[in-house]
N, C-alpha and C. Protein backbone atom coordinates (compact mmCIF):
# COMPACT_ATOMS: atom_id res chain seq x y z
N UNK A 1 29.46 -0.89 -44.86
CA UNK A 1 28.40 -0.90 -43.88
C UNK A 1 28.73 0.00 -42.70
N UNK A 2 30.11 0.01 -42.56
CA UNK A 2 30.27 0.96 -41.47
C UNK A 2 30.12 2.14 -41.33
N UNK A 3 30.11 2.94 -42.68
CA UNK A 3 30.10 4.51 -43.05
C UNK A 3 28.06 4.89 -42.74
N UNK A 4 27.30 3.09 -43.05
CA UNK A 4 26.17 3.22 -43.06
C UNK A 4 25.22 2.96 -41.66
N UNK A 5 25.79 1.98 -40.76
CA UNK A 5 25.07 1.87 -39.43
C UNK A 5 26.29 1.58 -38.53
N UNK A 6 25.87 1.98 -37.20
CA UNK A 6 26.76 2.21 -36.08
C UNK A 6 27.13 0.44 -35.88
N UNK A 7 28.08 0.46 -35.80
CA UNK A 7 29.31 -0.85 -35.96
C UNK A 7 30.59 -0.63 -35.29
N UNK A 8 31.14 -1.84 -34.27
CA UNK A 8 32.34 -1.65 -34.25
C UNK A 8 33.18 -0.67 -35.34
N UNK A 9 34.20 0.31 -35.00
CA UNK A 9 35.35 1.02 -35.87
C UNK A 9 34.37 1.98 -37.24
N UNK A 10 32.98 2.09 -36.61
CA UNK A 10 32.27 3.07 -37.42
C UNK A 10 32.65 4.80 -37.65
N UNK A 11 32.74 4.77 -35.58
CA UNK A 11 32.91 6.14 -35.86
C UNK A 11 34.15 6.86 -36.67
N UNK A 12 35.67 5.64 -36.82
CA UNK A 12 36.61 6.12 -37.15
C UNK A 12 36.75 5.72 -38.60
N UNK A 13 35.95 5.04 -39.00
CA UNK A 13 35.61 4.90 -40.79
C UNK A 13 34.99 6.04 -41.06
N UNK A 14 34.08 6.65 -40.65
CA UNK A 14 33.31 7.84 -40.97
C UNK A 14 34.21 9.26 -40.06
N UNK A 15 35.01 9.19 -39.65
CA UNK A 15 35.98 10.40 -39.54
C UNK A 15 37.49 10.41 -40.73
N UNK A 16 37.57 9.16 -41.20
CA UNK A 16 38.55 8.75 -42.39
C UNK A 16 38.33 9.40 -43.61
N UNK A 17 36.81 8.91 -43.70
CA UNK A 17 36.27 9.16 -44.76
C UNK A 17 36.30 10.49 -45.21
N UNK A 18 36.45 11.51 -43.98
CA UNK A 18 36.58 13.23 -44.25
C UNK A 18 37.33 13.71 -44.95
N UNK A 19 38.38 12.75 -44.65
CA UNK A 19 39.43 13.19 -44.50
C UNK A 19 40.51 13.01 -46.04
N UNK A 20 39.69 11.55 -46.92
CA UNK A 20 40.20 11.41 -48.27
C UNK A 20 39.93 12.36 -49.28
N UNK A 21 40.50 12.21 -50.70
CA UNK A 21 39.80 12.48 -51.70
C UNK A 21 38.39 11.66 -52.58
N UNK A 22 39.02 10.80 -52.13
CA UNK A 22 37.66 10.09 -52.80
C UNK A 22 37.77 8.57 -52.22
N UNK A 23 36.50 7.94 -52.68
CA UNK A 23 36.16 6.96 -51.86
C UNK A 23 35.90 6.13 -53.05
N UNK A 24 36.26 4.56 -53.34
CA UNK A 24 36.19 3.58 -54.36
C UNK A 24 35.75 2.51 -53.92
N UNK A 25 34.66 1.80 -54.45
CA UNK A 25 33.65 0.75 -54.38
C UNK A 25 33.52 0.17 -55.48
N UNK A 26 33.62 -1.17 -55.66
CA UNK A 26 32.78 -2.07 -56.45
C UNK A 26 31.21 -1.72 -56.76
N UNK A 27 30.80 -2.19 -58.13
CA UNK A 27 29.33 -1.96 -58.38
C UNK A 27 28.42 -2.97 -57.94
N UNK A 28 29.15 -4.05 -57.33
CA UNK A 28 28.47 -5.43 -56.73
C UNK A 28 27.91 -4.58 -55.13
N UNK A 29 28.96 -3.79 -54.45
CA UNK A 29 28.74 -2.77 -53.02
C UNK A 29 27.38 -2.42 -52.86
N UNK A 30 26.69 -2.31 -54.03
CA UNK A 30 25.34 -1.34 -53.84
C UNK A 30 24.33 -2.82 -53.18
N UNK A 31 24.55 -3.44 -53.86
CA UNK A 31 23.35 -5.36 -53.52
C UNK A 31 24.40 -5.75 -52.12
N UNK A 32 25.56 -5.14 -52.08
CA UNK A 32 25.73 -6.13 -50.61
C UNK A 32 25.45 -5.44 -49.90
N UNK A 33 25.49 -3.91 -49.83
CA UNK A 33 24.81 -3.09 -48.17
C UNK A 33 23.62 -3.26 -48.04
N UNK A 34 22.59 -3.48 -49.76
CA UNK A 34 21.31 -3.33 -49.43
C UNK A 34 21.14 -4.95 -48.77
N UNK A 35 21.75 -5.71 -49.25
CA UNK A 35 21.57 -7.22 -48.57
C UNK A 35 21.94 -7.41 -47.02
N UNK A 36 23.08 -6.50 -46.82
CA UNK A 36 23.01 -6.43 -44.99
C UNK A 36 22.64 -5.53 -44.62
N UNK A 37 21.59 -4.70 -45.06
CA UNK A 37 20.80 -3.96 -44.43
C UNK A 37 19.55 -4.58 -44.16
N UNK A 38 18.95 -5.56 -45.09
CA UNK A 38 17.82 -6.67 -45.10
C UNK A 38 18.35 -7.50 -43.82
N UNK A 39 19.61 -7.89 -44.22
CA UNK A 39 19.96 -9.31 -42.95
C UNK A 39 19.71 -8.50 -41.46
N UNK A 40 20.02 -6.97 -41.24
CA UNK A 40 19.92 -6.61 -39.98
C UNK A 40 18.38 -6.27 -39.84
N UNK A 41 17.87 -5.85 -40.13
CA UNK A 41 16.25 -5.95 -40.23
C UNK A 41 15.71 -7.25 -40.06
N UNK A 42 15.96 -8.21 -40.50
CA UNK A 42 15.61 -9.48 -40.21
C UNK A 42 16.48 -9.94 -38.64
N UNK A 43 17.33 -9.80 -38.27
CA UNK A 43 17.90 -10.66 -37.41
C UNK A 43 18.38 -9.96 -36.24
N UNK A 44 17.84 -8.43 -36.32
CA UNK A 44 18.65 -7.75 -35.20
C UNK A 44 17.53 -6.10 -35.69
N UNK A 45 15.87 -6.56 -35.47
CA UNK A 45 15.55 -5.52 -35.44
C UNK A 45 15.74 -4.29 -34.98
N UNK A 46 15.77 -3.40 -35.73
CA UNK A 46 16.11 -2.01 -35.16
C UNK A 46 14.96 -1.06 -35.75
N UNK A 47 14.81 0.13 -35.27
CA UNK A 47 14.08 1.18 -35.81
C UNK A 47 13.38 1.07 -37.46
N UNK A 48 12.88 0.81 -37.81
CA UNK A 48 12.82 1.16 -39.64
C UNK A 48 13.07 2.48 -39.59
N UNK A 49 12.89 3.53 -39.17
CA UNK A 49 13.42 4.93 -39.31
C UNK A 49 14.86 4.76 -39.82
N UNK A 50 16.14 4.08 -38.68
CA UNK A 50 17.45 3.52 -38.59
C UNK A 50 17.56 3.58 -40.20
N UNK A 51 16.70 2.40 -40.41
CA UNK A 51 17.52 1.51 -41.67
C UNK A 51 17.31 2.35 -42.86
N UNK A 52 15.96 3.11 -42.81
CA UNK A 52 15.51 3.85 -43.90
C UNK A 52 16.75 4.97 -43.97
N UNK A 53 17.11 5.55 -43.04
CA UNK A 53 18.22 6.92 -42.92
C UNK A 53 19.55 6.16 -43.61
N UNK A 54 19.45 4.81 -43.28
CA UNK A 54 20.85 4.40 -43.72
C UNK A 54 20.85 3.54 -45.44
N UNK A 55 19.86 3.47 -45.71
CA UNK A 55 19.24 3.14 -47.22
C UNK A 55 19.36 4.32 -48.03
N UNK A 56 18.86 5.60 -47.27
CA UNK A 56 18.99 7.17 -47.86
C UNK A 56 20.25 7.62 -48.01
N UNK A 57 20.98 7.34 -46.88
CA UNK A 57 22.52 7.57 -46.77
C UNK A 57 23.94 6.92 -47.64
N UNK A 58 23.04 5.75 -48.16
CA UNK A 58 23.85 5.07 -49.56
C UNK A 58 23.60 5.79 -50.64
N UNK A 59 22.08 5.86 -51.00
CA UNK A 59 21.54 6.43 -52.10
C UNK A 59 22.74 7.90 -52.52
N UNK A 60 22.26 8.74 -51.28
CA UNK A 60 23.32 10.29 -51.17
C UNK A 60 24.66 9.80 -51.47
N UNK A 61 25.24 8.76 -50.47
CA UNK A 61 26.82 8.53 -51.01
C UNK A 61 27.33 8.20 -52.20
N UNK A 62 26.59 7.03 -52.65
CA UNK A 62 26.74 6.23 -54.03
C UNK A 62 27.09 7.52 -55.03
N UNK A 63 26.54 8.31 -55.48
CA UNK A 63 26.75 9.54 -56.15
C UNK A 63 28.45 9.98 -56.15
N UNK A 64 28.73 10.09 -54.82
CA UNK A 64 30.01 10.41 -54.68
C UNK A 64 31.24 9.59 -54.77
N UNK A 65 30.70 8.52 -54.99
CA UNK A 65 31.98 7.04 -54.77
C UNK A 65 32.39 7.16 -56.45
N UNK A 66 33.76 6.81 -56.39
CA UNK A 66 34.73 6.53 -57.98
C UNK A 66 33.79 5.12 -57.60
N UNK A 67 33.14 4.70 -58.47
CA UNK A 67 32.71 2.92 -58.96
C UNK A 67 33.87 2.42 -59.75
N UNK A 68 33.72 1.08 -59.62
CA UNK A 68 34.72 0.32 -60.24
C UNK A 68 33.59 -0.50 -60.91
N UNK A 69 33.68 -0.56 -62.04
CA UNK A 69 32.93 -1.86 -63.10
C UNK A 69 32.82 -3.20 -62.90
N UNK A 70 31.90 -4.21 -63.01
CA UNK A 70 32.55 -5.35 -62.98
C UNK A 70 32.85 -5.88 -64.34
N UNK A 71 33.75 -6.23 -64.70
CA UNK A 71 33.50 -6.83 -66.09
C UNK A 71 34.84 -8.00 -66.41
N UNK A 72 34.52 -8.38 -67.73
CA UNK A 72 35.48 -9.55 -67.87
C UNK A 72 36.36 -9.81 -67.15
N UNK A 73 37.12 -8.80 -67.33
CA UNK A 73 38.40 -9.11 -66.90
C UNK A 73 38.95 -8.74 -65.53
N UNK A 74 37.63 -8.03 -64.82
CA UNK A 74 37.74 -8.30 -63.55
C UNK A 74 37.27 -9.27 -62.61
N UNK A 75 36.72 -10.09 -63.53
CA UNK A 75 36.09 -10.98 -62.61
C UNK A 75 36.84 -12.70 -62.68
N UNK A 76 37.58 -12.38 -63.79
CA UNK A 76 38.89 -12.99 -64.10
C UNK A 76 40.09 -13.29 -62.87
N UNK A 77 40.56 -11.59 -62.65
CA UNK A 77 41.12 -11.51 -61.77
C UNK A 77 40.59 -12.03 -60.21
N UNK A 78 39.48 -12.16 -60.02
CA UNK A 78 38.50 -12.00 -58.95
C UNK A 78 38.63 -13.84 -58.59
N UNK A 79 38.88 -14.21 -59.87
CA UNK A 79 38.63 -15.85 -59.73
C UNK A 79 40.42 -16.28 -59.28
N UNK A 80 41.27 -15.68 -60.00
CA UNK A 80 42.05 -15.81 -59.57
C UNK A 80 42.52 -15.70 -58.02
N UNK A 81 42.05 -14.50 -57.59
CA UNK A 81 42.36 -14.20 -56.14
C UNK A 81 41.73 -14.96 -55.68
N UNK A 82 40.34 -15.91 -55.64
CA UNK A 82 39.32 -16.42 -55.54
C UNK A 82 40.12 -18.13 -54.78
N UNK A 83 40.78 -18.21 -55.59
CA UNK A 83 41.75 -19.49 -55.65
C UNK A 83 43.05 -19.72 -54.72
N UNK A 84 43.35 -18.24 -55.59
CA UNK A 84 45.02 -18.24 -54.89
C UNK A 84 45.25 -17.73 -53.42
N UNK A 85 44.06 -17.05 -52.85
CA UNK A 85 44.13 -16.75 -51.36
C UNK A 85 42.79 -17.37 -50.37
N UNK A 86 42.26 -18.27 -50.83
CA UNK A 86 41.15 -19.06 -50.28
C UNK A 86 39.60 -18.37 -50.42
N UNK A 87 39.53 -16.96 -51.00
CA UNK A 87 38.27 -15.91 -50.89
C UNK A 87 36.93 -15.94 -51.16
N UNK A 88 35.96 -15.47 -50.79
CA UNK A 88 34.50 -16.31 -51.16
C UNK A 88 34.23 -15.51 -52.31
N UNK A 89 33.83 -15.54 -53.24
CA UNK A 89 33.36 -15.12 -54.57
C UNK A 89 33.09 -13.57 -54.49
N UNK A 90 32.42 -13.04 -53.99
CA UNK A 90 32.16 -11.21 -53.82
C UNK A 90 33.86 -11.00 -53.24
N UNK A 91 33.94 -11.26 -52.14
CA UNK A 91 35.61 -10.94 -51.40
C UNK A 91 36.15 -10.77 -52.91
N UNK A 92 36.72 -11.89 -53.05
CA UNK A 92 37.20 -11.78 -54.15
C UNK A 92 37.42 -10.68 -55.26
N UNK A 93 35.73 -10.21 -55.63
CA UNK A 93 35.67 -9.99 -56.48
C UNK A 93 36.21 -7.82 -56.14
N UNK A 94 35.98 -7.85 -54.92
CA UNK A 94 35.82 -6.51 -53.82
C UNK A 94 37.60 -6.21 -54.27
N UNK A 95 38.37 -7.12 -53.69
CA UNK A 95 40.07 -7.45 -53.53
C UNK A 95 40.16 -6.90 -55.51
N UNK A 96 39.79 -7.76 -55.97
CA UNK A 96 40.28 -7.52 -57.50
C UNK A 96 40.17 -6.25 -58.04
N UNK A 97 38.66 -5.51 -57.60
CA UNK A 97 38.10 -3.62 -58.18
C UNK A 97 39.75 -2.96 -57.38
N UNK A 98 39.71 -3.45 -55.70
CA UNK A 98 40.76 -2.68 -55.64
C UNK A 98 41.82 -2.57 -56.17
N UNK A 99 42.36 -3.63 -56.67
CA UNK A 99 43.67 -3.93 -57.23
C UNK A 99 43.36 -3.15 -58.21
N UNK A 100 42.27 -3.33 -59.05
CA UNK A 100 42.44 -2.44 -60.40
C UNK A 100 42.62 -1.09 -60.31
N UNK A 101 42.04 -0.29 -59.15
CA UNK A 101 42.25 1.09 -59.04
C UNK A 101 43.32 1.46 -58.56
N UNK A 102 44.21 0.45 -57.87
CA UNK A 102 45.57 0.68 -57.47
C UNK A 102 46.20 0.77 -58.87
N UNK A 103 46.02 -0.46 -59.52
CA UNK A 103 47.03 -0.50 -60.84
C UNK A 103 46.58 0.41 -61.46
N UNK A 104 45.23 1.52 -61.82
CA UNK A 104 45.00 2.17 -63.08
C UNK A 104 45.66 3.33 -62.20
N UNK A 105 45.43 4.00 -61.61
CA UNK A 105 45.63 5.35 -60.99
C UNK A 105 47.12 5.37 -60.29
N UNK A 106 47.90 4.58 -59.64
CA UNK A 106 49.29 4.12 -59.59
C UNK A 106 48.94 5.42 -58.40
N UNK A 107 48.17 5.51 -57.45
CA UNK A 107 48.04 7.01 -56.38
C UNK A 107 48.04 6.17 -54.82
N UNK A 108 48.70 6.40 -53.88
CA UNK A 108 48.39 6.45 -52.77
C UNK A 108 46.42 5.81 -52.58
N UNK A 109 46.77 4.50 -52.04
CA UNK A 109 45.23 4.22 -52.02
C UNK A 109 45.03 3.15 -50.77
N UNK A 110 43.75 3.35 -49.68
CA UNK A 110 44.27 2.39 -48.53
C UNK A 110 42.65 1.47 -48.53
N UNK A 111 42.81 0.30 -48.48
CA UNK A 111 41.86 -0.78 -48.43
C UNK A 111 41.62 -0.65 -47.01
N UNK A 112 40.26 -0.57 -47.22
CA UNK A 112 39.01 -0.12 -45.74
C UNK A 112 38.42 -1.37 -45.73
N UNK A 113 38.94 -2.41 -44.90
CA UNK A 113 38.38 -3.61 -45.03
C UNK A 113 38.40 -4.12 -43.67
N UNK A 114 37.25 -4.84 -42.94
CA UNK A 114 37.89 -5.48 -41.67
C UNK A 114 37.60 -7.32 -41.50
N UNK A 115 38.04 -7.59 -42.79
CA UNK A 115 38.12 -9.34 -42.76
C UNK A 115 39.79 -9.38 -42.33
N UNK A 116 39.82 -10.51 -42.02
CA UNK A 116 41.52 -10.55 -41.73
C UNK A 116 41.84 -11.54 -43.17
N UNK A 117 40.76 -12.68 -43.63
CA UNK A 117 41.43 -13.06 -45.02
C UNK A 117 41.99 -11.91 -45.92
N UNK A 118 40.84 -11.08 -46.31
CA UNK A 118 40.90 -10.54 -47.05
C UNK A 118 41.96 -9.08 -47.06
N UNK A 119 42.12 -9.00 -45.79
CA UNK A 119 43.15 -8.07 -45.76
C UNK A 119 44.27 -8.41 -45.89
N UNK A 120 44.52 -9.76 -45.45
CA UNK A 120 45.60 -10.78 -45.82
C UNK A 120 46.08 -10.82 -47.15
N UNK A 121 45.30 -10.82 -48.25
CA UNK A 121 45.63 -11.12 -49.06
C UNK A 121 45.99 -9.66 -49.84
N UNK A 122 45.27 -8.50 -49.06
CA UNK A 122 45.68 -7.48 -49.94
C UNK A 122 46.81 -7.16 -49.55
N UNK A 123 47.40 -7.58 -48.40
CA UNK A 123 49.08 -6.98 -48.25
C UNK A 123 49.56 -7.52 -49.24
N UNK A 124 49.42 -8.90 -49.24
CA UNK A 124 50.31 -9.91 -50.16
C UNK A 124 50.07 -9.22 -51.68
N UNK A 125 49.02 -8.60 -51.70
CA UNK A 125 49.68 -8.00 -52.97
C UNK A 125 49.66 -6.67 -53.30
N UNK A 126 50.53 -5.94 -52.25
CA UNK A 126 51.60 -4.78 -51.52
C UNK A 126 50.45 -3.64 -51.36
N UNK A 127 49.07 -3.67 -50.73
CA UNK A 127 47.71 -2.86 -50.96
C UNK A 127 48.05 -2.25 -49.69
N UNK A 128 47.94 -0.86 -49.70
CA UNK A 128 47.98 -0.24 -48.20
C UNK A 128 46.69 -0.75 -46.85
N UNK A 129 46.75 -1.56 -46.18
CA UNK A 129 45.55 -1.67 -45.49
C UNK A 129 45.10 -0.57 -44.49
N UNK A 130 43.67 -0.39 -44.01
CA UNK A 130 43.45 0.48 -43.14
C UNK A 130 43.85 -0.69 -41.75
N UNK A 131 44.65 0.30 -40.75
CA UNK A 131 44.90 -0.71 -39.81
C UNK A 131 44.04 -0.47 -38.35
């Protein structure tokens, strides 16, 4: 959400972002920005111009993001983390895509996250966090 509307630590998520090779998301990512893009429209009207530029601005990005799948056996893992670090079901499931792209690609990779559970739990299992 931060790469998508002005937010605390936006501007320096979207100067980060320049600066990688690539950018990795869950395929669940696409229903949760469009879902807090609905929740801010509902609860913190702003412009529809705003939201529309930032609905357009996923559409354009999405193209460019490595996706991560959801499937069996990530959502496996997802239940696991789900359990073993207290996480709400998407968290979870967000924590697990990363793990998998850490474990498939074995590359330098830093979790852009600003929950403190959830960042919690990705140290604990040795994930570079953005700090």
């Amino acid at each position: 959400m931060k790469l998508l509307v002005d937010e605390a630590q936006s501007e320096q998520l979207r100067q980060i972002s320049t600066t990688v090779d690539a950018i990795g998301v869950c395929r669940i990512t696409w229903a949760e920005a469009m879902s807090a893009l609905a929740r801010i429209q509902r609860e913190d009207p702003v412009s529809d111009e705003d939201l529309e530029q930032a609905r357009q601005h996923l559409v354009q990005s999405w193209e460019t993001f490595t996706i991560v799948e959801v499937s069996q056996p990530l959502v496996e893992t997802a239940g696991r983390f789900a359990d073993a670090f207290a996480l709400r079901g998407y968290d979870s499931v967000q924590l697990a895509a990363v793990h998998q792209l850490h474990e498939q690609f074995a590359l330098p990779l830093t979790f852009a996250c600003f929950d403190r559970r959830l960042n919690q739990a990705a140290k604990l299992l040795k994930l570079e966090v953005l700090s």
